[in-house]
PDB file of N, CA and C in Angstrom:
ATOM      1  N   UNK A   1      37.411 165.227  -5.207  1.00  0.00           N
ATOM      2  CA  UNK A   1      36.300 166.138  -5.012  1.00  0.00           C
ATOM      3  C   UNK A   1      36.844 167.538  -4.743  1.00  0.00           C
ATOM      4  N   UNK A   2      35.946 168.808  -5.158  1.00  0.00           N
ATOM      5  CA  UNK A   2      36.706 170.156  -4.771  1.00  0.00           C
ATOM      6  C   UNK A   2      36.217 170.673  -3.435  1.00  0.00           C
ATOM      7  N   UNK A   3      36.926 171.400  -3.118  1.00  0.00           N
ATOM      8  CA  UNK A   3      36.391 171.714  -1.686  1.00  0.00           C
ATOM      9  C   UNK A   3      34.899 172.377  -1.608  1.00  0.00           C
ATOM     10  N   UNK A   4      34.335 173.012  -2.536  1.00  0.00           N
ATOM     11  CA  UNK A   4      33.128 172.994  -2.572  1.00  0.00           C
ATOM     12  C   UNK A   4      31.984 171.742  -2.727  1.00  0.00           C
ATOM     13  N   UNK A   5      32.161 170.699  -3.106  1.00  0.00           N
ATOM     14  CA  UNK A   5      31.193 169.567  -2.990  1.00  0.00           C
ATOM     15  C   UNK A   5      31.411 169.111  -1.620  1.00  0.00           C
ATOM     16  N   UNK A   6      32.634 169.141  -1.100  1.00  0.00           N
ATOM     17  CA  UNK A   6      33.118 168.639   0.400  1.00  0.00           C
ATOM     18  C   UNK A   6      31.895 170.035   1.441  1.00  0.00           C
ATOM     19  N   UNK A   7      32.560 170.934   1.249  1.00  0.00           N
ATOM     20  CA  UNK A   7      31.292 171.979   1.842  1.00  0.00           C
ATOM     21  C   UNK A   7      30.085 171.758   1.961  1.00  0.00           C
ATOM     22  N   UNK A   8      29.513 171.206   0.518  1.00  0.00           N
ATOM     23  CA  UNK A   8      28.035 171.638   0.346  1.00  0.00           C
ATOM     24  C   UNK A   8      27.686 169.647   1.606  1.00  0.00           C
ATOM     25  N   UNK A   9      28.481 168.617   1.280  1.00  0.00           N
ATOM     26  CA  UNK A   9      28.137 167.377   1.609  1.00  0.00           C
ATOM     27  C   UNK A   9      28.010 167.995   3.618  1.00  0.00           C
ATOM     28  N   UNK A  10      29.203 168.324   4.236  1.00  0.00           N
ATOM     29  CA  UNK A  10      29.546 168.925   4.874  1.00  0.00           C
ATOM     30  C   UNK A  10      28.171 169.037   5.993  1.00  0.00           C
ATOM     31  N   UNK A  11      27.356 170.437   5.030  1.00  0.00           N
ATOM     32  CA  UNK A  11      26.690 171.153   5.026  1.00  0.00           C
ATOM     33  C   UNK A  11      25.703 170.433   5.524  1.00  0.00           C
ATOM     34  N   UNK A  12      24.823 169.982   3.776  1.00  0.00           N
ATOM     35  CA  UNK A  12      23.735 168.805   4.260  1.00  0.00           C
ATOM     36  C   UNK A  12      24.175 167.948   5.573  1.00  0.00           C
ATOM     37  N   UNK A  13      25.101 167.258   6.032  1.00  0.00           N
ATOM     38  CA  UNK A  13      25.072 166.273   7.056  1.00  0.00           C
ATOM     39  C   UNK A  13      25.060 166.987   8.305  1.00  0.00           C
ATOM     40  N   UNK A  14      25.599 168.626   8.025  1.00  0.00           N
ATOM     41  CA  UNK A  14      25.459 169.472   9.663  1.00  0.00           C
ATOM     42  C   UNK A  14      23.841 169.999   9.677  1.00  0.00           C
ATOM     43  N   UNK A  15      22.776 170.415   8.780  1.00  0.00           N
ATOM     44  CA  UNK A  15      21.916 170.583   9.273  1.00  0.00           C
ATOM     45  C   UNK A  15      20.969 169.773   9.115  1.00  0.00           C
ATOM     46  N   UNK A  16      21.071 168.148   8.586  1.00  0.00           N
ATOM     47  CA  UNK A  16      20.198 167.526   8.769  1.00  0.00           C
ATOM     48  C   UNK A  16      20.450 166.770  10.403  1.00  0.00           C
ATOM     49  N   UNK A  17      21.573 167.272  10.824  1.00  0.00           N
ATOM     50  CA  UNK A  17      21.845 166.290  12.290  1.00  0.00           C
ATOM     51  C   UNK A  17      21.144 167.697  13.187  1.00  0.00           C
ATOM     52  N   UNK A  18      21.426 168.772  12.888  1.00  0.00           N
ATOM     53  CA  UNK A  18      21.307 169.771  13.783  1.00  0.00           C
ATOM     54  C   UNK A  18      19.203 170.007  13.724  1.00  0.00           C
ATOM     55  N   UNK A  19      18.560 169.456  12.379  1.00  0.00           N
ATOM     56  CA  UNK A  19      17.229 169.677  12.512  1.00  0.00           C
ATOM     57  C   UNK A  19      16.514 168.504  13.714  1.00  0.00           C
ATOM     58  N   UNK A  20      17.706 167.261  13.270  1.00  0.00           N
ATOM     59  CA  UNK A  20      17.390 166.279  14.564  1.00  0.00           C
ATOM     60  C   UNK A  20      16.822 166.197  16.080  1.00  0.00           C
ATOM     61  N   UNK A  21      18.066 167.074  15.906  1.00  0.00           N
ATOM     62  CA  UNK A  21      18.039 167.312  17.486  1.00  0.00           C
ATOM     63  C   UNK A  21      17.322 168.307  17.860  1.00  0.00           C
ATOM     64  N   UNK A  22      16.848 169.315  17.136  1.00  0.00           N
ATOM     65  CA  UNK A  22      16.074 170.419  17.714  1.00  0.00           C
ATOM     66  C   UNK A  22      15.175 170.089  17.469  1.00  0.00           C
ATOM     67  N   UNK A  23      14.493 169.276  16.816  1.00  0.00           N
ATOM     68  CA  UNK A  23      13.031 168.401  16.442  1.00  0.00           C
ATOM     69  C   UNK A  23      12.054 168.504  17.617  1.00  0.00           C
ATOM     70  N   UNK A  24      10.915 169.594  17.439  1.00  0.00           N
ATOM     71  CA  UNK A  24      10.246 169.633  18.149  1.00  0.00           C
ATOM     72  C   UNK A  24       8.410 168.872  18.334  1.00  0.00           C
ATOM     73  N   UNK A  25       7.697 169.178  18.894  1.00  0.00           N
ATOM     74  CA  UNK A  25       6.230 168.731  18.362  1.00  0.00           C
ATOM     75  C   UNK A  25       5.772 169.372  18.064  1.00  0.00           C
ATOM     76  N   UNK A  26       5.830 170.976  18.039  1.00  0.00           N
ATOM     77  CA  UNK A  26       5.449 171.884  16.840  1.00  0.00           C
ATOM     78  C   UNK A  26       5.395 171.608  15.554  1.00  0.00           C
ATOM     79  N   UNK A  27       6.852 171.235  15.341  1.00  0.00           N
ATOM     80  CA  UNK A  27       7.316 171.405  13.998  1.00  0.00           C
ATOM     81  C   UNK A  27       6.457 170.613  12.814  1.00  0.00           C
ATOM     82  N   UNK A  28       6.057 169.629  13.512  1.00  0.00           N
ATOM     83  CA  UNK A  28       4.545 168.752  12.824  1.00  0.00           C
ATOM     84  C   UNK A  28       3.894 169.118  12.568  1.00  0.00           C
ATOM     85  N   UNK A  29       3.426 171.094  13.613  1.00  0.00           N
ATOM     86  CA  UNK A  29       2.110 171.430  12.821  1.00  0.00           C
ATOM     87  C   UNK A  29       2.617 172.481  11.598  1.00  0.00           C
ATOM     88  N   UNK A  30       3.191 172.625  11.007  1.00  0.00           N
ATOM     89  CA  UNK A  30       3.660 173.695  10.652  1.00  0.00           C
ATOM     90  C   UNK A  30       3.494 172.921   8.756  1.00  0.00           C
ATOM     91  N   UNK A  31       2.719 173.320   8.027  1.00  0.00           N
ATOM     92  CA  UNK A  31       2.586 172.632   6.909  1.00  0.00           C
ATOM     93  C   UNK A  31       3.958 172.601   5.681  1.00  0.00           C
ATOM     94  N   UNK A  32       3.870 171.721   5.085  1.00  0.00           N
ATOM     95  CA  UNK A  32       5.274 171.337   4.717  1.00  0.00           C
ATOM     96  C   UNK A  32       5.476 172.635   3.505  1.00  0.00           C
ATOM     97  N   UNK A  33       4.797 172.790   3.046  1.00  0.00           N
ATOM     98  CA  UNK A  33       4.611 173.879   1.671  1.00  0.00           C
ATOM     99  C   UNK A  33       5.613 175.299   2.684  1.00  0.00           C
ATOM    100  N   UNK A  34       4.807 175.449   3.738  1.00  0.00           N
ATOM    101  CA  UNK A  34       5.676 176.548   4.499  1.00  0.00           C
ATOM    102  C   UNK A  34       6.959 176.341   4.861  1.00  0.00           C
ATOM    103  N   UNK A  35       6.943 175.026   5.081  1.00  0.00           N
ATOM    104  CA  UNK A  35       8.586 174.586   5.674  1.00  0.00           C
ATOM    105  C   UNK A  35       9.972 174.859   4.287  1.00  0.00           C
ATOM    106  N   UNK A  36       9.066 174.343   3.528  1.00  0.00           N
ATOM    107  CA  UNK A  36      10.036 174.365   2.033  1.00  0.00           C
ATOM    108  C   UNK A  36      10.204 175.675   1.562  1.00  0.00           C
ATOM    109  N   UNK A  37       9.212 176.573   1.530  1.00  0.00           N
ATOM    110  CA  UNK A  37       9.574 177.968   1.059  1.00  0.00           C
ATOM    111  C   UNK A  37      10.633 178.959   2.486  1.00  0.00           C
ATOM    112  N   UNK A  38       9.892 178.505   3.248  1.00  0.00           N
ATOM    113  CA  UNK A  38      11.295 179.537   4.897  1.00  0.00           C
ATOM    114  C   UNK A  38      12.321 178.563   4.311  1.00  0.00           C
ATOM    115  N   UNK A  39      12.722 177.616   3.916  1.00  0.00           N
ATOM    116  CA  UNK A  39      14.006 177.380   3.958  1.00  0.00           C
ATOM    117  C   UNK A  39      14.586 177.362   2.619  1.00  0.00           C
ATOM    118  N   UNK A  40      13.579 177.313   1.902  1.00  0.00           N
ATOM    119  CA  UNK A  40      14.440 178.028  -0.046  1.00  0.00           C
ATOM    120  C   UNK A  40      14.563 179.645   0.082  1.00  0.00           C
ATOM    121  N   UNK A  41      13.978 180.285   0.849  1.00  0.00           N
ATOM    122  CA  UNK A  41      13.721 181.870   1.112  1.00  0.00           C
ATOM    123  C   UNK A  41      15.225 181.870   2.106  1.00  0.00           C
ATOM    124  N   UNK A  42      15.756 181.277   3.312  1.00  0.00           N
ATOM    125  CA  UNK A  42      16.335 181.504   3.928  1.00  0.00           C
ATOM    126  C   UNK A  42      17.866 181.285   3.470  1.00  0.00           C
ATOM    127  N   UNK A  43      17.546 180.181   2.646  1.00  0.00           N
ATOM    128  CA  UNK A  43      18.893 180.089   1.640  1.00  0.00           C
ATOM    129  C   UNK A  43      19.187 181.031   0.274  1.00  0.00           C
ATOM    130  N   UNK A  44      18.224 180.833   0.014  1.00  0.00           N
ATOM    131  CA  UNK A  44      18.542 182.144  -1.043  1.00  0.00           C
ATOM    132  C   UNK A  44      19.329 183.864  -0.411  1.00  0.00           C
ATOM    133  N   UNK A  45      18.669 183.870   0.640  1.00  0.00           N
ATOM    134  CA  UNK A  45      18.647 185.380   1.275  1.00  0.00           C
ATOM    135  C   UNK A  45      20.251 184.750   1.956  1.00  0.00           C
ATOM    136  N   UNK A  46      20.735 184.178   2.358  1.00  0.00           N
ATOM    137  CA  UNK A  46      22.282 183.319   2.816  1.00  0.00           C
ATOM    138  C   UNK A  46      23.222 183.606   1.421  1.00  0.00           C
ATOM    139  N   UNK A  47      22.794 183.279   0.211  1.00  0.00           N
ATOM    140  CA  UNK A  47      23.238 183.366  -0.563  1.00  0.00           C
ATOM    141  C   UNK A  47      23.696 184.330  -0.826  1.00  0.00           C
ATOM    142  N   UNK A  48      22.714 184.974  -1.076  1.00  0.00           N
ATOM    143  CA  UNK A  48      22.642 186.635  -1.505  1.00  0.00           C
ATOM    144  C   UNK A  48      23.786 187.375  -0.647  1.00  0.00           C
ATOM    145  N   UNK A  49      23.577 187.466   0.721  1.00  0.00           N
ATOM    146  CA  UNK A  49      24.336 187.771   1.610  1.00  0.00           C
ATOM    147  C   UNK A  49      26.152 187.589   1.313  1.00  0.00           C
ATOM    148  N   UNK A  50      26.443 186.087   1.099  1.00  0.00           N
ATOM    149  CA  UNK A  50      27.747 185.824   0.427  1.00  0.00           C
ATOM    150  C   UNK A  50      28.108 186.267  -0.140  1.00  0.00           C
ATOM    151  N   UNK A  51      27.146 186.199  -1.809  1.00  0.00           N
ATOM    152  CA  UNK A  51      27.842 187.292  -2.954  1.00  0.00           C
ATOM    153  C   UNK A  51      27.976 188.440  -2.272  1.00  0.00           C
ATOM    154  N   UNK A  52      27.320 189.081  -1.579  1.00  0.00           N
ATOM    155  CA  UNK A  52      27.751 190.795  -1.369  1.00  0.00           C
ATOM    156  C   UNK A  52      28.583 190.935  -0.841  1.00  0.00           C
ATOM    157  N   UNK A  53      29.406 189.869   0.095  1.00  0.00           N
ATOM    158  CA  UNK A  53      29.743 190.107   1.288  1.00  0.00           C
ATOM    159  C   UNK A  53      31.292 189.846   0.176  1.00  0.00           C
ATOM    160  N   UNK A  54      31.411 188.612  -0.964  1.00  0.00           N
ATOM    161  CA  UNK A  54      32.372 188.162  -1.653  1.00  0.00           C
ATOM    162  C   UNK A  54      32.821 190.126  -2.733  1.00  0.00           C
ATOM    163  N   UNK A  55      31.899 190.247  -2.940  1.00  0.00           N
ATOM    164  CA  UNK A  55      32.116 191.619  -3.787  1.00  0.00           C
ATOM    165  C   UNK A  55      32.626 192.795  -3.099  1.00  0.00           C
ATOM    166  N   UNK A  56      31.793 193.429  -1.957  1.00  0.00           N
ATOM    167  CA  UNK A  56      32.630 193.890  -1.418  1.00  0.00           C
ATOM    168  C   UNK A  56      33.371 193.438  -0.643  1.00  0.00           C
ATOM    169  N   UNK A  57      34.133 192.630  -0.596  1.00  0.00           N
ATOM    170  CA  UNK A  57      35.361 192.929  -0.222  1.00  0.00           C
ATOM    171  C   UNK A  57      36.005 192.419  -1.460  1.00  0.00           C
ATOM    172  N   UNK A  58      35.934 192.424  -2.499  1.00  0.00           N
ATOM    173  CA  UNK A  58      36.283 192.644  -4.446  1.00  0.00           C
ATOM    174  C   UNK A  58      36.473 194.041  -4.239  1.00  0.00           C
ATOM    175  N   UNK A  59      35.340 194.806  -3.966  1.00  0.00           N
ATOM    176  CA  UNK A  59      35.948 196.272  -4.556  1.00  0.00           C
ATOM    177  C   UNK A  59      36.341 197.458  -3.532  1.00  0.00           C
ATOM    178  N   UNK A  60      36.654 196.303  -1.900  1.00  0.00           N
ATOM    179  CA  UNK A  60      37.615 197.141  -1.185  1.00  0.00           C
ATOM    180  C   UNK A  60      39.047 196.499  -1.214  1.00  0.00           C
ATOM    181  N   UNK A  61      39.072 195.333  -1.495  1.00  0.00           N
ATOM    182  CA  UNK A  61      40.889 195.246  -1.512  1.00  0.00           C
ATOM    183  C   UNK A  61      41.219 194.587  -2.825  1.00  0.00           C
ATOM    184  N   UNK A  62      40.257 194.554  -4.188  1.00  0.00           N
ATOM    185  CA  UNK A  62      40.619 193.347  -5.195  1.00  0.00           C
ATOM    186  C   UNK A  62      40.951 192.517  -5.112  1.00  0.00           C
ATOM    187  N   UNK A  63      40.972 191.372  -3.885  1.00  0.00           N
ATOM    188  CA  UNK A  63      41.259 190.260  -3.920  1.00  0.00           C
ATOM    189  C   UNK A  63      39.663 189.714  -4.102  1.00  0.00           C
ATOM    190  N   UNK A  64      39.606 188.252  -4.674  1.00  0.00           N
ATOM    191  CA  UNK A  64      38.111 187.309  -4.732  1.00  0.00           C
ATOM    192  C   UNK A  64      38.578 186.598  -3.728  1.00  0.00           C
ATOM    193  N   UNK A  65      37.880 186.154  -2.764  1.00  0.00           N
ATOM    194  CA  UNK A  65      37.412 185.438  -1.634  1.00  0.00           C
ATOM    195  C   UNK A  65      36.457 184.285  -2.796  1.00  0.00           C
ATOM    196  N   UNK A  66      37.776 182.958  -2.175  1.00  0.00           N
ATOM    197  CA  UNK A  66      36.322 181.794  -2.736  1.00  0.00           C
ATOM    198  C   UNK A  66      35.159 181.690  -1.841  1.00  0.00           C
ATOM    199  N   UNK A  67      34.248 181.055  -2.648  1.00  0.00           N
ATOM    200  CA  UNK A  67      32.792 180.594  -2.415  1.00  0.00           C
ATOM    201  C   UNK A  67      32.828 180.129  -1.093  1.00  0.00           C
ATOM    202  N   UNK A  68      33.243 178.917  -1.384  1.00  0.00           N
ATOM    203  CA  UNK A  68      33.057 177.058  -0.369  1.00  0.00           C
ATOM    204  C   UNK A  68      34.038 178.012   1.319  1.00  0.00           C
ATOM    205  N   UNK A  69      34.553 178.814   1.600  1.00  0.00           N
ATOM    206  CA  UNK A  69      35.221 179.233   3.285  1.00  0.00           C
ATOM    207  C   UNK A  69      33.409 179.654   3.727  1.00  0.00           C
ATOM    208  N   UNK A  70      33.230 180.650   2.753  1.00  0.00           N
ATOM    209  CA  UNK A  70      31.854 181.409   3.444  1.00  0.00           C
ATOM    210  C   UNK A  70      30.796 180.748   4.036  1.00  0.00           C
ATOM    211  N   UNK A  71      30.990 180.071   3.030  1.00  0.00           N
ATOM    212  CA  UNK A  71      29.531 178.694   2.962  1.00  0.00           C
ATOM    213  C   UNK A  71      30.068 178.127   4.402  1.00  0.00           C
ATOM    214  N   UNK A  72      30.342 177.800   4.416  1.00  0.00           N
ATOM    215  CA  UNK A  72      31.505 177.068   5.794  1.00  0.00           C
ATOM    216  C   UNK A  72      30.514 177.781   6.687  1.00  0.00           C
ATOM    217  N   UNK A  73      31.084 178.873   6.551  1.00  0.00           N
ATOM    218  CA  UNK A  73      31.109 179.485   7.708  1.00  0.00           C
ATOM    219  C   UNK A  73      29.954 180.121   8.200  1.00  0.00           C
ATOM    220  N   UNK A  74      29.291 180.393   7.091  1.00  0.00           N
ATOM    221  CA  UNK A  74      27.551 180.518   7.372  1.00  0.00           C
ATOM    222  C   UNK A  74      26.904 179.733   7.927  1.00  0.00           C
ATOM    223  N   UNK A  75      27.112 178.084   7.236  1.00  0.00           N
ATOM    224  CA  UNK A  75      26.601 176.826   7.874  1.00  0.00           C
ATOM    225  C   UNK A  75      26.838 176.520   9.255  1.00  0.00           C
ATOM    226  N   UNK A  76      28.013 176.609   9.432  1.00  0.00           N
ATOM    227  CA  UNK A  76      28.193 176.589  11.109  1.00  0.00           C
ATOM    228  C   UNK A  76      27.567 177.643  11.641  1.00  0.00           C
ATOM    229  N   UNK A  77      27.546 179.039  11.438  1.00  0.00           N
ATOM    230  CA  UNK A  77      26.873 180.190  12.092  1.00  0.00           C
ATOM    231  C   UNK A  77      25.567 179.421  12.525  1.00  0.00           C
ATOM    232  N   UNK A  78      24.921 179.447  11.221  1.00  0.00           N
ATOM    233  CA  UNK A  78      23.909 178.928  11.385  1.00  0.00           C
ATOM    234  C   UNK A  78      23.185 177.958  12.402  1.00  0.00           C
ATOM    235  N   UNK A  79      24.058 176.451  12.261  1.00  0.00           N
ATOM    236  CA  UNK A  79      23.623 175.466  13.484  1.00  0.00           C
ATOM    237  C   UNK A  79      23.643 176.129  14.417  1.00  0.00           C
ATOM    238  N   UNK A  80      25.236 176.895  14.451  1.00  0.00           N
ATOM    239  CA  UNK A  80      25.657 177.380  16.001  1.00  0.00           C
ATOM    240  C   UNK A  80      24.228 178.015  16.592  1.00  0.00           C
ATOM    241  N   UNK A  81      23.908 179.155  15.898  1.00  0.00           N
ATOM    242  CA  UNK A  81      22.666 179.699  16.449  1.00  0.00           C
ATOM    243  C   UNK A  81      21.292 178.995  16.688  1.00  0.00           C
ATOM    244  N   UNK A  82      21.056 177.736  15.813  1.00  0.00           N
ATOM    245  CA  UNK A  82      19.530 176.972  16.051  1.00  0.00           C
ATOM    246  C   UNK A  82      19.848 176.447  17.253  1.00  0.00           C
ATOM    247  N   UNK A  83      20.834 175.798  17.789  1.00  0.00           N
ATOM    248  CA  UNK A  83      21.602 175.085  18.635  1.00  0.00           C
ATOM    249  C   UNK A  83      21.737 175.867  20.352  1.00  0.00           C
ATOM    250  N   UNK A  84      22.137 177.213  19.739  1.00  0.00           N
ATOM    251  CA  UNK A  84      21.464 178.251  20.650  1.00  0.00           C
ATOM    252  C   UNK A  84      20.310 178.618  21.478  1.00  0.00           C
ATOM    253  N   UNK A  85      19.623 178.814  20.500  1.00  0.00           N
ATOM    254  CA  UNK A  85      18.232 179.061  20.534  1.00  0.00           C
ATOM    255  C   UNK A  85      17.123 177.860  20.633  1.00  0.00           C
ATOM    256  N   UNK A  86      17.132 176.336  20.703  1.00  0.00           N
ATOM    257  CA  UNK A  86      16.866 175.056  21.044  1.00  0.00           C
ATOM    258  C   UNK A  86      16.855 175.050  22.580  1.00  0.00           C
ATOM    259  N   UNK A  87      18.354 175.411  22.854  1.00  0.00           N
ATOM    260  CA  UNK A  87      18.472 175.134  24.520  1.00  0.00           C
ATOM    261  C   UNK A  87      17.875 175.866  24.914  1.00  0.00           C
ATOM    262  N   UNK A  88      17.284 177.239  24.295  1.00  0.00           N
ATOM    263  CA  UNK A  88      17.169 178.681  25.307  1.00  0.00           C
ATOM    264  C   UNK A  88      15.256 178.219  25.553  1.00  0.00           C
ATOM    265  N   UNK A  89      14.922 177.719  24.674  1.00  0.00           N
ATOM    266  CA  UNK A  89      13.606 177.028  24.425  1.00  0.00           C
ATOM    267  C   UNK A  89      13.347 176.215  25.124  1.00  0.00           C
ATOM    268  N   UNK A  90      14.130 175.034  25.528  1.00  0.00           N
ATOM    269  CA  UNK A  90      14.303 174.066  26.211  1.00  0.00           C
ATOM    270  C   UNK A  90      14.276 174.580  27.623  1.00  0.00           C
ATOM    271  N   UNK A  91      15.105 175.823  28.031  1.00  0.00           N
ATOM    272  CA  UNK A  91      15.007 176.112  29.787  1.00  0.00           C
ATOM    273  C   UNK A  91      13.824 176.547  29.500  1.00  0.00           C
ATOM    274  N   UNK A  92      13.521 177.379  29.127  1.00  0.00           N
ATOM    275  CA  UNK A  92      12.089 177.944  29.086  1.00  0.00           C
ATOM    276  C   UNK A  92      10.967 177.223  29.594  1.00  0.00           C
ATOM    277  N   UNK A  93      10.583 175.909  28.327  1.00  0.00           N
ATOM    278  CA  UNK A  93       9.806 174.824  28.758  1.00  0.00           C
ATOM    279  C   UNK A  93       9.899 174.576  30.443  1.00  0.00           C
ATOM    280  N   UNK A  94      11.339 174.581  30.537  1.00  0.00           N
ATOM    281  CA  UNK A  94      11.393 173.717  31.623  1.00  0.00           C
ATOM    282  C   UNK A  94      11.060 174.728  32.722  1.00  0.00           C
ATOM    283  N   UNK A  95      11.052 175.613  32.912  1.00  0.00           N
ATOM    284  CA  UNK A  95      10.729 176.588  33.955  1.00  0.00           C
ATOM    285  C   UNK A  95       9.256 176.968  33.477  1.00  0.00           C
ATOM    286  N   UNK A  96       8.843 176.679  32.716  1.00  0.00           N
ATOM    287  CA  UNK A  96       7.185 176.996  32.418  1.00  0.00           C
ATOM    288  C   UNK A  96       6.942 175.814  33.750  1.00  0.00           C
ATOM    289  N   UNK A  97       7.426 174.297  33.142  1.00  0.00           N
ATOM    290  CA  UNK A  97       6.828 173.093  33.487  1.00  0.00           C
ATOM    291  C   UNK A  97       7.082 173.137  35.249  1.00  0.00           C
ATOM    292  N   UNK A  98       7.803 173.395  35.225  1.00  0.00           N
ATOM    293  CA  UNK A  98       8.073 173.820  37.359  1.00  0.00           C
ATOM    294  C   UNK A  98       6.955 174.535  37.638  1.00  0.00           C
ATOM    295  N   UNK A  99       6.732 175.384  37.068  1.00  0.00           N
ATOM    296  CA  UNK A  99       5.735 176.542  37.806  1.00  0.00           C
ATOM    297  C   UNK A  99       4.608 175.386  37.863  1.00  0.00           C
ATOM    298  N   UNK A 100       4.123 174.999  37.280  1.00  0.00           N
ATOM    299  CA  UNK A 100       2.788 174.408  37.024  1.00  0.00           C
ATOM    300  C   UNK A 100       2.678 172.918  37.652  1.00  0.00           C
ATOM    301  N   UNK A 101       4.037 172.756  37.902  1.00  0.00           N
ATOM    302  CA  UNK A 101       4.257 171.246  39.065  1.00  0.00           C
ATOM    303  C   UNK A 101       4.115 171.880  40.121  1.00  0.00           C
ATOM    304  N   UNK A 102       4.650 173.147  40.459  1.00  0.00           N
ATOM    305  CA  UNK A 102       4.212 173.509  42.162  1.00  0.00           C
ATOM    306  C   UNK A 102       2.886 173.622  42.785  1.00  0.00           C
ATOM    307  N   UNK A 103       2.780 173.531  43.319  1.00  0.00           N
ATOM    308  CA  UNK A 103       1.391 173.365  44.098  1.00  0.00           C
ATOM    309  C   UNK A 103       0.936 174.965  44.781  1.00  0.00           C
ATOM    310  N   UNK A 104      -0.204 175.191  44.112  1.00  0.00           N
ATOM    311  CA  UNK A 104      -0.878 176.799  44.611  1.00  0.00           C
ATOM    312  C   UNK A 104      -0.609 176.978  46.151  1.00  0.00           C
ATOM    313  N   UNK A 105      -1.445 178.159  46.089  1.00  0.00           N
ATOM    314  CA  UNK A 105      -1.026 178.542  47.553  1.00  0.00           C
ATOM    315  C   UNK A 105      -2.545 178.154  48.400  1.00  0.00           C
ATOM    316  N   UNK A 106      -2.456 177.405  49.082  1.00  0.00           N
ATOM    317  CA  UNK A 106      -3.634 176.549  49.918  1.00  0.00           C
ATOM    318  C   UNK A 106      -3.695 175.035  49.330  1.00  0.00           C
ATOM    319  N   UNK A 107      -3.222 174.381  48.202  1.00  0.00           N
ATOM    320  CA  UNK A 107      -3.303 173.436  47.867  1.00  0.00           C
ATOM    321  C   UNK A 107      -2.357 172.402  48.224  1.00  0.00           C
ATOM    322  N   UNK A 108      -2.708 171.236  49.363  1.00  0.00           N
ATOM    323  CA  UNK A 108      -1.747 170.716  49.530  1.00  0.00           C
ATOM    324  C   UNK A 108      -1.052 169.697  48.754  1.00  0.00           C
TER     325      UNK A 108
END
């Protein structure tokens, strides 16, 4: 296999584990037609990003930068940040859910 099919396999198995775990009860309401276009829109615009990022730096030092490192490295960016932003969600909840377990002021 070339290191790009290893990437892309890679890939699929890091953000279908990483949608896992951030799996919320929102995410149910959110209709699937929308789900499929934010994430063909978000990959495309990932894409896009690569090539430019592969070109220039083509026409600041003439070397080509392969494909399959970037991809890499986007994909991890990527989890890294949902993964981020999950937990930051998660304290949140959880300090919403305290406030509203404490008991008012006169209420015993």
């Amino acid at each position: 296999m070339t290191p790009f099919v290893i990437v892309l396999i890679i890939g699929f198995v890091l953000h279908v584990a990483v949608g896992t775990i951030t799996h919320t009860p929102e995410d149910d309401s959110a209709p699937q037609r929308w789900r499929a276009w934010h994430s063909f829109l978000s990959g495309l615009l990932t894409t896009c990003l690569i090539v430019a990022v592969i070109v220039g730096f083509y026409l600041a030092a003439h070397i080509m930068l392969p494909f399959w490192p970037l991809l890499l490295t986007a994909d991890l960016l990527t989890a890294a940040v949902r993964l981020w932003r999950h937990r930051q969600r998660v304290q949140e909840r959880r300090a919403i859910q305290a406030l509203f377990d404490r008991p008012s002021h006169g209420e015993a």
